[in-house]
C-alpha atoms as a PDB file:
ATOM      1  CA  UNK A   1      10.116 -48.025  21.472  1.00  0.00           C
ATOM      2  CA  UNK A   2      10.289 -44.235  19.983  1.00  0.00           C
ATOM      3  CA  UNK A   3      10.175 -44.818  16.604  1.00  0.00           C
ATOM      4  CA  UNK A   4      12.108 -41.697  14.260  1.00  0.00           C
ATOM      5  CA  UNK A   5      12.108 -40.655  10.905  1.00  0.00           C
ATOM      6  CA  UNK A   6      14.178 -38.403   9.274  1.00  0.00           C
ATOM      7  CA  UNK A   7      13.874 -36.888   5.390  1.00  0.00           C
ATOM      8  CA  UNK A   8      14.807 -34.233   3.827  1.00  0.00           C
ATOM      9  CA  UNK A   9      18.516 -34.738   3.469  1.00  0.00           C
ATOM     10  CA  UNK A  10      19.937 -34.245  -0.388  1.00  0.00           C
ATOM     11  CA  UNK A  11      22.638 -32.653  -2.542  1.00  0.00           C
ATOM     12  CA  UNK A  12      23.082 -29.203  -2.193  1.00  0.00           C
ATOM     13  CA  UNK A  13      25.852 -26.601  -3.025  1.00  0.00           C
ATOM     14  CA  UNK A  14      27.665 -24.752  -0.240  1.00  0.00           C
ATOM     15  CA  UNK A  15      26.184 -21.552   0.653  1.00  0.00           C
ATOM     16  CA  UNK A  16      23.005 -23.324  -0.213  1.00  0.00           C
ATOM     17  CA  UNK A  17      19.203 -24.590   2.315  1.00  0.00           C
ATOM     18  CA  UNK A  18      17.750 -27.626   3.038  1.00  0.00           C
ATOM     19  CA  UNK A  19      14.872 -28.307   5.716  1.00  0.00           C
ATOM     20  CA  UNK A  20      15.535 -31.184   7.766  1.00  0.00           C
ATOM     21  CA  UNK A  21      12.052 -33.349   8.938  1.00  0.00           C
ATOM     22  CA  UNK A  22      12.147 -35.819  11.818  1.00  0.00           C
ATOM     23  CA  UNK A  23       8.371 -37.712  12.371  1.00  0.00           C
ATOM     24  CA  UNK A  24       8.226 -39.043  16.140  1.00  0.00           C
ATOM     25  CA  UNK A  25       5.979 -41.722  17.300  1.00  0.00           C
ATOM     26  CA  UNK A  26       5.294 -43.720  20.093  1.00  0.00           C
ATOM     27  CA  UNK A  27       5.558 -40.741  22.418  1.00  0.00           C
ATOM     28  CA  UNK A  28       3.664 -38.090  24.248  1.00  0.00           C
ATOM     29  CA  UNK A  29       5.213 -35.589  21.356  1.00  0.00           C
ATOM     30  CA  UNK A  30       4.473 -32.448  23.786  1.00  0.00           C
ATOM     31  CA  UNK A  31       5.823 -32.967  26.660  1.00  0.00           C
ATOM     32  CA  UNK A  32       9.276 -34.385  25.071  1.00  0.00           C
ATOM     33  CA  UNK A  33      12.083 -31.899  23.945  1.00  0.00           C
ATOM     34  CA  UNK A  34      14.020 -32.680  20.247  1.00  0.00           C
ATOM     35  CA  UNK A  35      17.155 -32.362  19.259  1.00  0.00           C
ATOM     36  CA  UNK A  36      19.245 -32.946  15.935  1.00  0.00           C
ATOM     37  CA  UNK A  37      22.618 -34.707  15.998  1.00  0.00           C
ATOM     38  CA  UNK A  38      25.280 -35.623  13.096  1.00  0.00           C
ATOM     39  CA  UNK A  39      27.760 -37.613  12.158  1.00  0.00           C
ATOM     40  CA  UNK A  40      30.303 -36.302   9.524  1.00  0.00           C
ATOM     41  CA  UNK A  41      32.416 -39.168   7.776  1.00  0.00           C
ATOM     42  CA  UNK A  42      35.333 -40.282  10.332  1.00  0.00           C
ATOM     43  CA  UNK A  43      33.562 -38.807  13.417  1.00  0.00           C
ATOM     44  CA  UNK A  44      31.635 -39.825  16.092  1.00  0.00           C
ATOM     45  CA  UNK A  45      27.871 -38.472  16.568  1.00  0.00           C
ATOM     46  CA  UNK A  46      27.659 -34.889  17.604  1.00  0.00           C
ATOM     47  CA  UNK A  47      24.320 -32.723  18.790  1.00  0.00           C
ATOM     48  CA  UNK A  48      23.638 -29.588  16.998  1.00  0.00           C
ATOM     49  CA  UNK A  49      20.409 -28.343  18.638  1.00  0.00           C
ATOM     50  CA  UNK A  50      17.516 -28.957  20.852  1.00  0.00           C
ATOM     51  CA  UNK A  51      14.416 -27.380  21.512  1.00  0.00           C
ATOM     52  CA  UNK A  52      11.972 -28.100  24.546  1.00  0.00           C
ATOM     53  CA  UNK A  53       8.623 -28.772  25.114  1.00  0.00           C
ATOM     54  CA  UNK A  54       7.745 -25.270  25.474  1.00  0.00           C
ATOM     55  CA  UNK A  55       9.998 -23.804  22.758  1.00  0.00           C
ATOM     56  CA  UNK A  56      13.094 -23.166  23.898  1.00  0.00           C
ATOM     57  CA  UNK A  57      16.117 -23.761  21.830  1.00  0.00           C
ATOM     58  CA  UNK A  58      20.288 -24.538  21.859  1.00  0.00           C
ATOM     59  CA  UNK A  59      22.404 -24.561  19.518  1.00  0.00           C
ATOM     60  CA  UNK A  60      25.950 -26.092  18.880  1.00  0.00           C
ATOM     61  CA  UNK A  61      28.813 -23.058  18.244  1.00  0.00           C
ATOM     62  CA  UNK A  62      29.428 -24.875  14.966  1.00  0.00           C
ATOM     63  CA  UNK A  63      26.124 -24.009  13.593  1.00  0.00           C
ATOM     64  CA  UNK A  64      24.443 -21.217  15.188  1.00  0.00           C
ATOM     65  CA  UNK A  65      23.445 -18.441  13.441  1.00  0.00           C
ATOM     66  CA  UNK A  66      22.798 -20.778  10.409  1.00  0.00           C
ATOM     67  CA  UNK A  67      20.975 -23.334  11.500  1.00  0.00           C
ATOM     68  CA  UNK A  68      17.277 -23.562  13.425  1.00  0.00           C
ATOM     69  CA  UNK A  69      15.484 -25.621  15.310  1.00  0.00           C
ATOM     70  CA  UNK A  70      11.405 -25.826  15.410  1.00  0.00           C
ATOM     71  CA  UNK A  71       8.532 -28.450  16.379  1.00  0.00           C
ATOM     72  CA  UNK A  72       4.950 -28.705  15.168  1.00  0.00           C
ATOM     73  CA  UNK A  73       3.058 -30.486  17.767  1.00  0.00           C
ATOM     74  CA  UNK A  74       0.287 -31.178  16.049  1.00  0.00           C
ATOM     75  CA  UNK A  75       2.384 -32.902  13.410  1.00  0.00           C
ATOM     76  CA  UNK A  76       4.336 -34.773  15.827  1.00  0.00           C
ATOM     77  CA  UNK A  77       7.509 -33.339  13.763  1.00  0.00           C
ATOM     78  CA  UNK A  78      10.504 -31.525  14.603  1.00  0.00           C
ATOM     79  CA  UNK A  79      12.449 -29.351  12.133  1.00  0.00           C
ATOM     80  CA  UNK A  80      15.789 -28.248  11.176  1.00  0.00           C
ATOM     81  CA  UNK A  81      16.253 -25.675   8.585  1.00  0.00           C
ATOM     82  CA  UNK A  82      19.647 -25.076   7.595  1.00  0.00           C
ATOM     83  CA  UNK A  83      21.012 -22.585   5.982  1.00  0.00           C
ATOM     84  CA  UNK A  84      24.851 -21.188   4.239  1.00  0.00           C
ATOM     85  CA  UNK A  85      25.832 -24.651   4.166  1.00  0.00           C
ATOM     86  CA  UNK A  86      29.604 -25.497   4.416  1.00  0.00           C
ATOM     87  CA  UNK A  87      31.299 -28.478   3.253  1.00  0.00           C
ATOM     88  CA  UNK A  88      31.804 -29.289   6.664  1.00  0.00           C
ATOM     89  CA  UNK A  89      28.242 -29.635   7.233  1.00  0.00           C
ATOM     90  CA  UNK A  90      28.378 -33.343   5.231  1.00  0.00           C
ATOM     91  CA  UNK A  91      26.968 -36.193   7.431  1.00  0.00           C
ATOM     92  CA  UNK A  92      24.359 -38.389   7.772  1.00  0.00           C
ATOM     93  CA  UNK A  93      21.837 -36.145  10.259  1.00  0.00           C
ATOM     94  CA  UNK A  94      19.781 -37.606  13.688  1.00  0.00           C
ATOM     95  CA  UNK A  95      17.012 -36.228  15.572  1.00  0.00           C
ATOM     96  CA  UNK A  96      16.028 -38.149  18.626  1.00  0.00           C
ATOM     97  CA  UNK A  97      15.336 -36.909  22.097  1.00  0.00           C
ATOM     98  CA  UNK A  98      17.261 -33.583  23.725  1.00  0.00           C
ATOM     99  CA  UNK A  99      19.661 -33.646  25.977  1.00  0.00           C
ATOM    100  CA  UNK A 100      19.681 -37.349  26.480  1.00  0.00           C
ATOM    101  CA  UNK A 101      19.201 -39.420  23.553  1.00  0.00           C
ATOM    102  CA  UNK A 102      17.680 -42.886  23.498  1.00  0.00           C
ATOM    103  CA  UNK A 103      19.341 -45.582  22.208  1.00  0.00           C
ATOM    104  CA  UNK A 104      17.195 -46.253  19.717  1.00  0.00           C
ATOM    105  CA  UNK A 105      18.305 -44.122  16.748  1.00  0.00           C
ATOM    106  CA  UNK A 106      16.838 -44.272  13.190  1.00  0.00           C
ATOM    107  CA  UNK A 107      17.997 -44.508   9.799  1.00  0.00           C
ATOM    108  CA  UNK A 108      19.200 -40.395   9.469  1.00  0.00           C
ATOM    109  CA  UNK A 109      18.948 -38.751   6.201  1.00  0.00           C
ATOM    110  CA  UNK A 110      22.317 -37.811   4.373  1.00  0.00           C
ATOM    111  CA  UNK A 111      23.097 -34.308   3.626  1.00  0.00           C
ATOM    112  CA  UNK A 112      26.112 -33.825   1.465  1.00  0.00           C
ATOM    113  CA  UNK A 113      27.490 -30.533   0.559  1.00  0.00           C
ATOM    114  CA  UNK A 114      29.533 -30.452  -2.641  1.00  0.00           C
ATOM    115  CA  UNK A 115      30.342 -27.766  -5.191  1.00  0.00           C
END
């Protein structure tokens, strides 16, 4: 019954940004913690970070330091700016609920990382 959209994903160069958006509705947006997951070609689903209700974040070792994790609750949205991209970083990108998904995942939005 959540309902998640994701945009933002594109074609970018390594080293290069992109800002992640994920729109959540059908949910009491403030009291529910986010996180953003990815799957990479080959691979199964992995998380890469969460924040809470109240702001507090985690990060996977694979991205942190590059990548961050932030929520406007007044937009119902959760973000994921990502920076110094790697080639690595290629998969279709998740958000859904943190630490325990639902099983209701939406579409994603690719990011692919190419030179």
């Amino acid at each position: 019954q959540v309902q998640l959209v994701e945009s933002g994903g594109g074609l970018v160069q390594p080293g290069g940004s992109l800002r992640l958006s994920c729109v959540a509705s059908r949910i009491i947006f403030r009291f529910a913690s986010m996180g953003w997951y990815r799957q990479a070609p080959g691979k199964q689903r992995e998380f890469l970070a969460g924040i809470t209700n109240v702001g507090a974040t985690n990060y996977a070792d694979s991205v942190k330091g590059r990548f961050t994790i932030s929520r406007d609750n007044a937009k119902k949205t959760v973000y994921l700016q990502m920076n110094s991209l790697k080639l690595e970083d290629t998969g279709v990108y998740y958000c859904n609920l943190f630490p325990t998904a639902t099983g209701s995942w939406g579409q994603g939005t690719q990011v692919t990382v190419s030179s």
